[in-house]
Protein backbone atom coordinates (compact mmCIF):
# COMPACT_ATOMS: atom_id res chain seq x y z
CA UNK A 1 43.15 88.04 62.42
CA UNK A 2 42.76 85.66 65.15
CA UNK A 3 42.25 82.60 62.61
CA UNK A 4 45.82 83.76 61.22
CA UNK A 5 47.52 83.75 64.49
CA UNK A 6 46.25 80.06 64.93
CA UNK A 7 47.25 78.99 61.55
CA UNK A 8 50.77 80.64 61.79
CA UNK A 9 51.24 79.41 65.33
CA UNK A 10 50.21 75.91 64.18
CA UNK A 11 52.39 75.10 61.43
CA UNK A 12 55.04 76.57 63.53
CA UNK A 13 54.49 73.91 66.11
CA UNK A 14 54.07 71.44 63.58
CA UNK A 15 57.37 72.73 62.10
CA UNK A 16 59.36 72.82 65.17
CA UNK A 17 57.84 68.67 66.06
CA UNK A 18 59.48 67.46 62.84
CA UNK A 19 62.36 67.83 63.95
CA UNK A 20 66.08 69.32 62.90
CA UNK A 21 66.86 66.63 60.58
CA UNK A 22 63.55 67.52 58.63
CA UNK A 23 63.81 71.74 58.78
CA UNK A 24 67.43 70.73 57.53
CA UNK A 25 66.24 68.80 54.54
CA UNK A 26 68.62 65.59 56.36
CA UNK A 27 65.03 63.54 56.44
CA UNK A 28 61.79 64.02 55.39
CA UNK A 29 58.71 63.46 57.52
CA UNK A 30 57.67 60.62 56.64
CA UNK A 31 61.04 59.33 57.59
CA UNK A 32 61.19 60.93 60.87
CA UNK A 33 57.95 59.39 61.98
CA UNK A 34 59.31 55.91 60.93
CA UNK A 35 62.12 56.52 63.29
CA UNK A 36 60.35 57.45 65.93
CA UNK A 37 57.88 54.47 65.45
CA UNK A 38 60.87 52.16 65.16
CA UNK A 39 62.56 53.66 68.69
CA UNK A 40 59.28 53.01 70.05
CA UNK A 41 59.01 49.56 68.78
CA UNK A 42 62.78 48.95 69.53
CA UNK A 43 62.42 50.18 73.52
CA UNK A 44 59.12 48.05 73.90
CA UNK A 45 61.09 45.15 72.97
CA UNK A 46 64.46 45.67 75.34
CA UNK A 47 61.82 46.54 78.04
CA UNK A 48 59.93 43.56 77.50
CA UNK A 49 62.95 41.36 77.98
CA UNK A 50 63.36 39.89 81.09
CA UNK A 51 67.38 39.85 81.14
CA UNK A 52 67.80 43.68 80.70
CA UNK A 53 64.58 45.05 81.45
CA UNK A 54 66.30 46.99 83.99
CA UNK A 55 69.24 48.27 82.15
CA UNK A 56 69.69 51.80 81.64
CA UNK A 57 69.82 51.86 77.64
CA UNK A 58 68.83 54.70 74.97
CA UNK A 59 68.19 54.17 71.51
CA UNK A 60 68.31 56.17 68.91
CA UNK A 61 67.27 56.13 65.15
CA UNK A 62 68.43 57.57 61.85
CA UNK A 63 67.12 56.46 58.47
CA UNK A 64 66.39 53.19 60.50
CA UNK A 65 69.86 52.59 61.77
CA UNK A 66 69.88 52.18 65.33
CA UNK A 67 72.33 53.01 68.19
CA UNK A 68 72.28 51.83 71.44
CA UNK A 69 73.91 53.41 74.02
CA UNK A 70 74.14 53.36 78.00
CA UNK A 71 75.28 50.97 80.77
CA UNK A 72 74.33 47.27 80.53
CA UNK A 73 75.25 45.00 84.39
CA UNK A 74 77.38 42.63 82.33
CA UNK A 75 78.71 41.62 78.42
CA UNK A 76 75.25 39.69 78.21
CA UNK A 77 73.29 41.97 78.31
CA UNK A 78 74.75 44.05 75.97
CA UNK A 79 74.83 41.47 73.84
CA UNK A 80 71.15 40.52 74.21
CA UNK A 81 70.16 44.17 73.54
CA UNK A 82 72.03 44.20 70.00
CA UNK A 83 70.56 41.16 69.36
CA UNK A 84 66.80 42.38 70.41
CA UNK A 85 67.63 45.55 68.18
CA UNK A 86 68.58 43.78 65.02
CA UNK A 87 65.37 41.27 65.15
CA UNK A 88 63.06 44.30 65.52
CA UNK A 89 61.40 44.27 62.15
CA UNK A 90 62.13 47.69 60.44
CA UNK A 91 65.79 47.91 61.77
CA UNK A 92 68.46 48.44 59.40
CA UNK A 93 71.96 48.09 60.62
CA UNK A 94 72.77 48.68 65.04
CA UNK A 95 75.42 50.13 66.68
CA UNK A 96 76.39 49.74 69.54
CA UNK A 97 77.99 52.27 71.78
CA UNK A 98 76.92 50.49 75.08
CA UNK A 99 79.40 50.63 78.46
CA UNK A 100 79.37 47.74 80.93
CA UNK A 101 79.54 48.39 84.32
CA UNK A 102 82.42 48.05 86.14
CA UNK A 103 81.43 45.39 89.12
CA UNK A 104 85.21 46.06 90.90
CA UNK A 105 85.73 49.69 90.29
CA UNK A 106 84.71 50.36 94.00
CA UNK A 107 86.92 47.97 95.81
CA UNK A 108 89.77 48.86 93.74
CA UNK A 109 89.86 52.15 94.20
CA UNK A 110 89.22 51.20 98.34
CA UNK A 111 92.52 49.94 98.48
């Protein structure tokens, strides 16, 4: 009985880490952990760049299409992040959905 209850609760849990998209039938697995490889591959390589290293960025992956999203400092960096995105090998197409910050917002709204 015991052995069941590990079973059961193990594919559960291994049910549940697939994801939605999978338990939906919108991705397999396979594709799901190529996703989550490639957002791994594609954060390593916007934190490993010096110019936005400290830009608060997500990324996220379907089917190997990536989005970025977030606030870069400046036009640049957004920019550079696309760019980084694209060259990471396994990327298929990026969007990007990234804000850039305001520099005057405080001082106009001061007067």
């Amino acid at each position: 009985m015991r052995n069941a209850l590990k079973i059961v609760a193990l594919l559960a849990a291994a049910l549940l880490a697939t994801g939605c998209n999978v338990i939906r039938g919108n991705e397999t697995t396979s594709d799901y952990a190529d996703d989550a490889a490639l957002t791994s591959r594609v954060k390593a390589a916007l934190v490993a760049d010096e110019q936005i290293k400290g830009t608060q960025l997500n990324v996220d992956v379907y089917k190997g299409r990536v989005t970025l999203s977030g606030l870069a400092h400046d036009a640049s960096d957004a920019k550079r992040a696309e760019q980084i995105a694209k060259q990471t090998p396994g990327v298929q197409s990026v969007e990007s959905a990234i804000r850039v910050a305001d520099a005057g917002s405080s001082s106009k709204q001061s007067k």
